[in-house]
PDB file of N, CA and C in Angstrom:
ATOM      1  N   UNK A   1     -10.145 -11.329  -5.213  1.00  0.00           N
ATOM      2  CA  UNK A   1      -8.897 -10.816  -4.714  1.00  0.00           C
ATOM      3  C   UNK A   1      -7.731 -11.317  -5.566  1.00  0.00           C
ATOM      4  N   UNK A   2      -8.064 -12.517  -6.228  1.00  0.00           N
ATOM      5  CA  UNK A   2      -6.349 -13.175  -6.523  1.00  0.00           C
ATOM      6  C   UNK A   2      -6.258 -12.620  -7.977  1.00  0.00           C
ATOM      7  N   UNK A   3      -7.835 -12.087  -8.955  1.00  0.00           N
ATOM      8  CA  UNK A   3      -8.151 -11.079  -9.764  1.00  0.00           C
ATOM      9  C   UNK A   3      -7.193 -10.102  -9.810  1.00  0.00           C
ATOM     10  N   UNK A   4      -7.778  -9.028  -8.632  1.00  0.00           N
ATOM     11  CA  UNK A   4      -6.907  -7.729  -8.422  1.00  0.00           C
ATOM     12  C   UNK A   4      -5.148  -8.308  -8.202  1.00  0.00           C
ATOM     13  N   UNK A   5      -5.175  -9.321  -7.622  1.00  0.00           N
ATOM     14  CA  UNK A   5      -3.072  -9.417  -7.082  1.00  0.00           C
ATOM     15  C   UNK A   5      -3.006  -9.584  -8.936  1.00  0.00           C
ATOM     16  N   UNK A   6      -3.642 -10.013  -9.741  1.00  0.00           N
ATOM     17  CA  UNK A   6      -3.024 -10.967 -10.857  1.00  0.00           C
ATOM     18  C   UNK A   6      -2.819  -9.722 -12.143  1.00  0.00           C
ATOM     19  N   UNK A   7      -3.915  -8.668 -11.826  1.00  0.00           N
ATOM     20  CA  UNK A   7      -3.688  -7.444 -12.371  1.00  0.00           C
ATOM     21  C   UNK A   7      -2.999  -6.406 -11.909  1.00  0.00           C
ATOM     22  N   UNK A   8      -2.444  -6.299 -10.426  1.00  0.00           N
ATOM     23  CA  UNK A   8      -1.334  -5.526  -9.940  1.00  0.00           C
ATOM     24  C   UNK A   8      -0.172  -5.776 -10.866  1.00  0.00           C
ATOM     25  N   UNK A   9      -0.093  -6.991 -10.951  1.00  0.00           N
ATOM     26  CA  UNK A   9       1.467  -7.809 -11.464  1.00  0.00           C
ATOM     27  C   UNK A   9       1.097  -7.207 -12.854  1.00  0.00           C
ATOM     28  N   UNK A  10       0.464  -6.525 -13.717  1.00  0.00           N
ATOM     29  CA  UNK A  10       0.368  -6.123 -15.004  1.00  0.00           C
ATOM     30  C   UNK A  10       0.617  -4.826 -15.033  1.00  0.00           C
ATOM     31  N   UNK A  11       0.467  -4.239 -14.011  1.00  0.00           N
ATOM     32  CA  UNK A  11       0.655  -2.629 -14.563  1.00  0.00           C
ATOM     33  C   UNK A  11       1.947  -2.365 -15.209  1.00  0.00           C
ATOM     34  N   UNK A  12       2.086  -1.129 -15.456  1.00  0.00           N
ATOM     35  CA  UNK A  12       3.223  -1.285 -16.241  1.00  0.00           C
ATOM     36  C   UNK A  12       4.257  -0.447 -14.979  1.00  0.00           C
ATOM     37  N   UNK A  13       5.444  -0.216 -15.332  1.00  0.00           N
ATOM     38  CA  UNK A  13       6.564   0.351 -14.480  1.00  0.00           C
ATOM     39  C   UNK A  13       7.003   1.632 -13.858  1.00  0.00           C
ATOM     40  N   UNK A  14       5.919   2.468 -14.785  1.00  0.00           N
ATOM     41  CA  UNK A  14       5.898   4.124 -13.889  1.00  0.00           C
ATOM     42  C   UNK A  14       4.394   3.872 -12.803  1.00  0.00           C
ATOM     43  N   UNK A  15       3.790   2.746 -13.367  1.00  0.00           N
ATOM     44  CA  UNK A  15       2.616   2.794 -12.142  1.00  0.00           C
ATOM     45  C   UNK A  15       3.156   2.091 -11.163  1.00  0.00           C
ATOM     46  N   UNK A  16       4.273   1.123 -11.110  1.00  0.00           N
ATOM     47  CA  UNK A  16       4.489   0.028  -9.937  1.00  0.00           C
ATOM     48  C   UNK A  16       5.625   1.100  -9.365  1.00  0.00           C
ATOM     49  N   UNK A  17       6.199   2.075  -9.711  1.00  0.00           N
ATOM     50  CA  UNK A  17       7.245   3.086  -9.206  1.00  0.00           C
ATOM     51  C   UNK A  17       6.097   3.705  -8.513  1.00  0.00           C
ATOM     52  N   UNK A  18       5.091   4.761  -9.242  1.00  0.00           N
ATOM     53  CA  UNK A  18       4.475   5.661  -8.019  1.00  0.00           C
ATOM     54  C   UNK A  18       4.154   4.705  -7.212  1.00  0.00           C
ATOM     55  N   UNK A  19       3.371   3.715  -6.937  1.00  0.00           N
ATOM     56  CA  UNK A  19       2.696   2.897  -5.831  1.00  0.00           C
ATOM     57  C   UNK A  19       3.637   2.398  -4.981  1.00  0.00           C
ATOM     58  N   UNK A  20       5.069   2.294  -5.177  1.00  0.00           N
ATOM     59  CA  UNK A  20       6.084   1.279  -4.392  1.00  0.00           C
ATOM     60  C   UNK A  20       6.573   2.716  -3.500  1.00  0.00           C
ATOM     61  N   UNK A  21       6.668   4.332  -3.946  1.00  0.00           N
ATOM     62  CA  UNK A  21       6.934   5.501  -3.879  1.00  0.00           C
ATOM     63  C   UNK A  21       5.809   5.824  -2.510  1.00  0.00           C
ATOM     64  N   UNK A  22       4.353   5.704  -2.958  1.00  0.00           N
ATOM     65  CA  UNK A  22       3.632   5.857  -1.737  1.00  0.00           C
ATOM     66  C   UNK A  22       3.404   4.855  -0.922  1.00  0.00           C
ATOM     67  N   UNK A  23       3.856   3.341  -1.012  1.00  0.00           N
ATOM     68  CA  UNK A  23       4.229   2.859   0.156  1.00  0.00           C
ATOM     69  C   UNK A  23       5.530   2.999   1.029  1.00  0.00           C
ATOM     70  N   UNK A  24       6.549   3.217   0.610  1.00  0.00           N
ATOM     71  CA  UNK A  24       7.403   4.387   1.074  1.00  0.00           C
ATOM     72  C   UNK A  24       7.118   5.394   2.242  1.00  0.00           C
ATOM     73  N   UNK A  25       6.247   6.274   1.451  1.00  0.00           N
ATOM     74  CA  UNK A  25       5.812   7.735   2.162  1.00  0.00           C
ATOM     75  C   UNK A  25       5.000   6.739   3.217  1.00  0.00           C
ATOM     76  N   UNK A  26       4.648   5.673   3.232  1.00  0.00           N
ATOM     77  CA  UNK A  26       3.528   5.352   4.572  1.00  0.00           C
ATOM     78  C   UNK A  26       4.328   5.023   5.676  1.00  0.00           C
ATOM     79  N   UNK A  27       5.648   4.621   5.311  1.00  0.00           N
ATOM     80  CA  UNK A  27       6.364   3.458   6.159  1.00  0.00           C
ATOM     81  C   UNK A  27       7.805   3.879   6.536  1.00  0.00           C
ATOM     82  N   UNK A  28       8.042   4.915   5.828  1.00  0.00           N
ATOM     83  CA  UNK A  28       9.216   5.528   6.182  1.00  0.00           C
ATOM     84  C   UNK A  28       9.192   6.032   7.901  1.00  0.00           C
ATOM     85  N   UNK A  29       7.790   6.664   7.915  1.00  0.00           N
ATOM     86  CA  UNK A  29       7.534   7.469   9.511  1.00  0.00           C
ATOM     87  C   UNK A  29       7.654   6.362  10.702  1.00  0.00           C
ATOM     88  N   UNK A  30       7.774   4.784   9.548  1.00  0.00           N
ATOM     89  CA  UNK A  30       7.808   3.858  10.808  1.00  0.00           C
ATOM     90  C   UNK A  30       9.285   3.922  11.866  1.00  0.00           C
ATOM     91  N   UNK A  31      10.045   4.190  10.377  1.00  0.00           N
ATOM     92  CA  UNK A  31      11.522   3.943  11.130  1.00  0.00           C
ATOM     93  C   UNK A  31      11.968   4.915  11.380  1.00  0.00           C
ATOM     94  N   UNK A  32      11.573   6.257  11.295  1.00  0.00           N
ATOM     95  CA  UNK A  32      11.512   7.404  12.123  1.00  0.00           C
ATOM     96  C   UNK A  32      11.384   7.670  13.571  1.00  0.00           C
ATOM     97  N   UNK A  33      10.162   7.088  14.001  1.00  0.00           N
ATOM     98  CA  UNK A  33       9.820   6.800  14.724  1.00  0.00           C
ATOM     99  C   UNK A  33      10.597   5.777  15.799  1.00  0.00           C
ATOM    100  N   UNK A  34      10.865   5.017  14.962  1.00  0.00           N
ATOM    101  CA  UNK A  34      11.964   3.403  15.890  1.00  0.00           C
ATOM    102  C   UNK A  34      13.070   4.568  16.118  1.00  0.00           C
ATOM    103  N   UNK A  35      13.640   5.269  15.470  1.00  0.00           N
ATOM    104  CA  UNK A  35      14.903   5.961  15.906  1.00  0.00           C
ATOM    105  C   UNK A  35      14.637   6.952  17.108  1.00  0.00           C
ATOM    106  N   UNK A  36      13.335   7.385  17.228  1.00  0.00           N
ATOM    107  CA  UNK A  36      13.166   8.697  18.708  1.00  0.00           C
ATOM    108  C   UNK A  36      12.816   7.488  19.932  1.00  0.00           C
ATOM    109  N   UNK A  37      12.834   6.177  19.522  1.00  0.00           N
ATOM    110  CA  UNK A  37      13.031   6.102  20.858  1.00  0.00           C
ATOM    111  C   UNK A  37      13.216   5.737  22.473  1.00  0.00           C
ATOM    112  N   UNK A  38      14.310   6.120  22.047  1.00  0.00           N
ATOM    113  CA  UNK A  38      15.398   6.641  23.201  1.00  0.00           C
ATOM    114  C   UNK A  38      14.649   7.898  23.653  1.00  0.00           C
ATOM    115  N   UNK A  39      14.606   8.712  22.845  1.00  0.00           N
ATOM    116  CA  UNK A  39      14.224   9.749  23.595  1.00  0.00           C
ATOM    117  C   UNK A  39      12.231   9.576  24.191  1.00  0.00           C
ATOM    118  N   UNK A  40      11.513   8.855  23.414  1.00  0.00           N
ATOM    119  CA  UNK A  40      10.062   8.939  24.083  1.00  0.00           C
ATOM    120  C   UNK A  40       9.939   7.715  23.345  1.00  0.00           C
ATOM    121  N   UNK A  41       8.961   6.869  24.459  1.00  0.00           N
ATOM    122  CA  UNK A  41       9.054   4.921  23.818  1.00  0.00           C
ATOM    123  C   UNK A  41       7.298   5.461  23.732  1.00  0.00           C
ATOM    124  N   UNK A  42       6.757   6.458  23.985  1.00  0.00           N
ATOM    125  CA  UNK A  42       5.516   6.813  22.633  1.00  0.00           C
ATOM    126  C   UNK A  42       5.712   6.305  21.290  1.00  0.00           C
ATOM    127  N   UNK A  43       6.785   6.569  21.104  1.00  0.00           N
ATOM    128  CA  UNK A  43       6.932   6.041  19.887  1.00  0.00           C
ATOM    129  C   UNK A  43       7.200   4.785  18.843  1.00  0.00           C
ATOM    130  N   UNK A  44       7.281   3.833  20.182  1.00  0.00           N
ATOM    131  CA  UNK A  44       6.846   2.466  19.867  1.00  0.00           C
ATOM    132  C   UNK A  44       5.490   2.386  19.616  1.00  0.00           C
ATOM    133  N   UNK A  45       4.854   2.973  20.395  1.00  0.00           N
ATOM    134  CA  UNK A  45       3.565   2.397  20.343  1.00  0.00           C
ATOM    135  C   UNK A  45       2.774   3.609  18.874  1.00  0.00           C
ATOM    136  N   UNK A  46       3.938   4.764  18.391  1.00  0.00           N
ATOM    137  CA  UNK A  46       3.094   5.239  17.286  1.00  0.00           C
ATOM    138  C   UNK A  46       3.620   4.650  15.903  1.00  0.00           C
ATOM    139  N   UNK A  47       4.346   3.796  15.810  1.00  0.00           N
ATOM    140  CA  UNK A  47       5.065   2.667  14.841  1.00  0.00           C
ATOM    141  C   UNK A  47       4.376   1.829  14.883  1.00  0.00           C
ATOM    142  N   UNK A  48       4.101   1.188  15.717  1.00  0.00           N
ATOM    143  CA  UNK A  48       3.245  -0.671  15.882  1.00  0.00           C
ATOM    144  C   UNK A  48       1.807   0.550  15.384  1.00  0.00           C
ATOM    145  N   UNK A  49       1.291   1.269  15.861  1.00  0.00           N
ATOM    146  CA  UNK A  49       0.287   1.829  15.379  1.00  0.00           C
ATOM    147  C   UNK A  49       0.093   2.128  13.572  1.00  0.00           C
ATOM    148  N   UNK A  50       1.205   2.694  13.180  1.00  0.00           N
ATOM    149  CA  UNK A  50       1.142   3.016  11.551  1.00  0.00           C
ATOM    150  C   UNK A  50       1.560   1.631  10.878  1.00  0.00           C
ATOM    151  N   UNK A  51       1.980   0.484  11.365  1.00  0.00           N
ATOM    152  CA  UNK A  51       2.349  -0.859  11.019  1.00  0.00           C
ATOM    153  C   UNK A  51       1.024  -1.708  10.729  1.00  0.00           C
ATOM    154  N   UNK A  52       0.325  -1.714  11.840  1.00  0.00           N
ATOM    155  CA  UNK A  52      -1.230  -2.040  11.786  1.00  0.00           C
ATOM    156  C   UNK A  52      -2.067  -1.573  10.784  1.00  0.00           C
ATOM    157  N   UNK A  53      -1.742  -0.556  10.395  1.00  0.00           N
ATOM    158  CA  UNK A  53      -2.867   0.838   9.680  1.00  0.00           C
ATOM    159  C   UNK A  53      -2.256   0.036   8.291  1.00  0.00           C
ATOM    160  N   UNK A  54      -0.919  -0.109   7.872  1.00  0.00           N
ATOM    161  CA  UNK A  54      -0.502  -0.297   6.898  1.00  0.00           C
ATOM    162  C   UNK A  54      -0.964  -0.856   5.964  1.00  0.00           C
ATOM    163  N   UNK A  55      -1.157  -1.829   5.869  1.00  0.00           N
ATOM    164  CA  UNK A  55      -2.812  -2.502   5.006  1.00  0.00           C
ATOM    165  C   UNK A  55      -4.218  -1.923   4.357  1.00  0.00           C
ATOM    166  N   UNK A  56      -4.443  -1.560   5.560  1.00  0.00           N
ATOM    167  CA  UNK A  56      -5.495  -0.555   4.898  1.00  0.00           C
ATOM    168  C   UNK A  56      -5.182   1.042   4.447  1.00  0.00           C
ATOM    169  N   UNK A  57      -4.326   1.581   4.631  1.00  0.00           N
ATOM    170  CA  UNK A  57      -3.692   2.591   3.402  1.00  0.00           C
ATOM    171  C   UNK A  57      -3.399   2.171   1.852  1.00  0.00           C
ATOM    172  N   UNK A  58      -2.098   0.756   2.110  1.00  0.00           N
ATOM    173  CA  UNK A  58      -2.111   0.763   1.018  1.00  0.00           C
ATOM    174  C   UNK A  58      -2.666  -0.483  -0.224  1.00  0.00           C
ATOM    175  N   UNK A  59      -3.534  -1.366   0.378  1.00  0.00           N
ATOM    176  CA  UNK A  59      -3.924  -2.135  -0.307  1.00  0.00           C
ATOM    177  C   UNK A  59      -5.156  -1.445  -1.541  1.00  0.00           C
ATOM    178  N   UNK A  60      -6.153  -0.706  -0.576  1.00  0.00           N
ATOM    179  CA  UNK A  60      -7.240   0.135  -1.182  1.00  0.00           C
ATOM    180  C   UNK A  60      -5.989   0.967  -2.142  1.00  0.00           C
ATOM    181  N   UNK A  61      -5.181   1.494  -2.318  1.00  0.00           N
ATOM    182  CA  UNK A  61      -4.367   2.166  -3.306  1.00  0.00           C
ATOM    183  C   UNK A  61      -4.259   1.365  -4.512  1.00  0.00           C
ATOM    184  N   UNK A  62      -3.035   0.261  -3.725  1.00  0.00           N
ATOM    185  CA  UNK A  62      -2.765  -0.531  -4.739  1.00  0.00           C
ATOM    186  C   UNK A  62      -3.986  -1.606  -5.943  1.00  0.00           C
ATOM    187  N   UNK A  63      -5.264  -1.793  -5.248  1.00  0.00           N
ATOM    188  CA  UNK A  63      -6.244  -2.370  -6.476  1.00  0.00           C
ATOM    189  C   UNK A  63      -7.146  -1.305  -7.021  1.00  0.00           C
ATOM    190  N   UNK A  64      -6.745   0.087  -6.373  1.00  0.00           N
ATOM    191  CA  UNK A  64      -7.513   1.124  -7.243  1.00  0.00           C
ATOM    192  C   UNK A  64      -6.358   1.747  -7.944  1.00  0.00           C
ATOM    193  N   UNK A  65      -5.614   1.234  -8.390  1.00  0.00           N
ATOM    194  CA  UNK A  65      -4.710   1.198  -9.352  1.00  0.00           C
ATOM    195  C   UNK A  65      -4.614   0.178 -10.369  1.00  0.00           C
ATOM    196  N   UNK A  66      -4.750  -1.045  -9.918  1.00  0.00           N
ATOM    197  CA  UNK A  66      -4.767  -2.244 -10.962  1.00  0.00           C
ATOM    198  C   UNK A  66      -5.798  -2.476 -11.249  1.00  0.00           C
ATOM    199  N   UNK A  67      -7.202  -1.902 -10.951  1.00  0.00           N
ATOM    200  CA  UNK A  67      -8.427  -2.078 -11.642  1.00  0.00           C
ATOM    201  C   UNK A  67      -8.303  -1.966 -12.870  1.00  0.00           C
ATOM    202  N   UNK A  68      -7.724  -1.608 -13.640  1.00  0.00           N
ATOM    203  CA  UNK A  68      -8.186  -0.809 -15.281  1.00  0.00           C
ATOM    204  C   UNK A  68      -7.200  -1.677 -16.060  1.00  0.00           C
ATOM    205  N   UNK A  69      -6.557  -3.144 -15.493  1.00  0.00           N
ATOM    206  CA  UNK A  69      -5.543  -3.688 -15.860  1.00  0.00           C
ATOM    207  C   UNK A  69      -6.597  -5.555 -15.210  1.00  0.00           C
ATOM    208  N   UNK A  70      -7.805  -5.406 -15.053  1.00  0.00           N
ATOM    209  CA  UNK A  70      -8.546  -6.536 -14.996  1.00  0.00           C
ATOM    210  C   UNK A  70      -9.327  -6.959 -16.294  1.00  0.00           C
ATOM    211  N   UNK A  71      -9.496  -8.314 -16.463  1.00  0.00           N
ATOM    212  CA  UNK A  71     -10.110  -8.445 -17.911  1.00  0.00           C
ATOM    213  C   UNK A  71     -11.399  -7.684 -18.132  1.00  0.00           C
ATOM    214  N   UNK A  72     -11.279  -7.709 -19.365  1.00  0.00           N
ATOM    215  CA  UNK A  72     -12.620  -6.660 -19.938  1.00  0.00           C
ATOM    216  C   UNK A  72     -14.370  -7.495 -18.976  1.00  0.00           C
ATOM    217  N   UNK A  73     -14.626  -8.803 -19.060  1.00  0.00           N
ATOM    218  CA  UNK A  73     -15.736  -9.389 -19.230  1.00  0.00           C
ATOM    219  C   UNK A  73     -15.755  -9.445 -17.406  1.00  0.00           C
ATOM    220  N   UNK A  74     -14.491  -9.223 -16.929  1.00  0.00           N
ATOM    221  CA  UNK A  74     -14.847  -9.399 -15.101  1.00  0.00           C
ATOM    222  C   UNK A  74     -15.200  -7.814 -15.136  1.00  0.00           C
ATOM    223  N   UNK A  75     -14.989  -7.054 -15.450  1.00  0.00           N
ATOM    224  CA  UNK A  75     -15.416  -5.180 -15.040  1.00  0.00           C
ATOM    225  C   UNK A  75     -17.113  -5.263 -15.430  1.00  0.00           C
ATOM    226  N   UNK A  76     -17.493  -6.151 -16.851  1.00  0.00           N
ATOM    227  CA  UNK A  76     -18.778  -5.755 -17.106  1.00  0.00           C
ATOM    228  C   UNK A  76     -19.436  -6.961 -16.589  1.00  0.00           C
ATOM    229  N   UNK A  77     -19.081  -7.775 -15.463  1.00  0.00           N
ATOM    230  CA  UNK A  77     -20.130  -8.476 -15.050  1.00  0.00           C
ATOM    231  C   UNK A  77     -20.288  -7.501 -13.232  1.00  0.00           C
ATOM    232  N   UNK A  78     -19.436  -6.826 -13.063  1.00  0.00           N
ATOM    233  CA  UNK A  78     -19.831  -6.610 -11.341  1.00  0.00           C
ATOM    234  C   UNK A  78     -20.206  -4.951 -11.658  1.00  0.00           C
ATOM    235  N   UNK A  79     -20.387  -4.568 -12.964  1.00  0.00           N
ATOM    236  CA  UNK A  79     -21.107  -2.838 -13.512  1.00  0.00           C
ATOM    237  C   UNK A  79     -22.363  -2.873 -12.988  1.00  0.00           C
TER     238      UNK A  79
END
């Protein structure tokens, strides 16, 4: 794991833009959500719901992105 965090920190800056872009798109619906409600408190509980989820959307993103940015000799020992 501290592998993949140590090769996240390498990508370069149009890859850390799309990935920071689709954590965004995950988390935006959170505070969407915090704003309806007043009108339906469903929607607490569908915020704390996409808050939870949050991790597992975007972590699996983010190290299947920084894979190809891990040293050469760690990819050909787990092939």
């Amino acid at each position: 794991m501290a592998l993949l965090e140590m090769a996240s920190k390498k990508m370069p800056i149009p890859q850390k833009t799309i990935l920071n872009i689709l954590k965004l798109l995950v988390i935006v619906p959170v505070f969407v959500l915090l704003l309806r409600i007043a009108d339906n408190w469903w929607s607490l509980a569908w915020a704390a719901l996409i808050l939870l989820l949050y991790p597992l959307v975007v972590k699996p993103l983010q190290y299947s992105m920084s894979v190809q940015y891990l040293p050469k000799h760690i990819k050909k020992d787990n092939e």
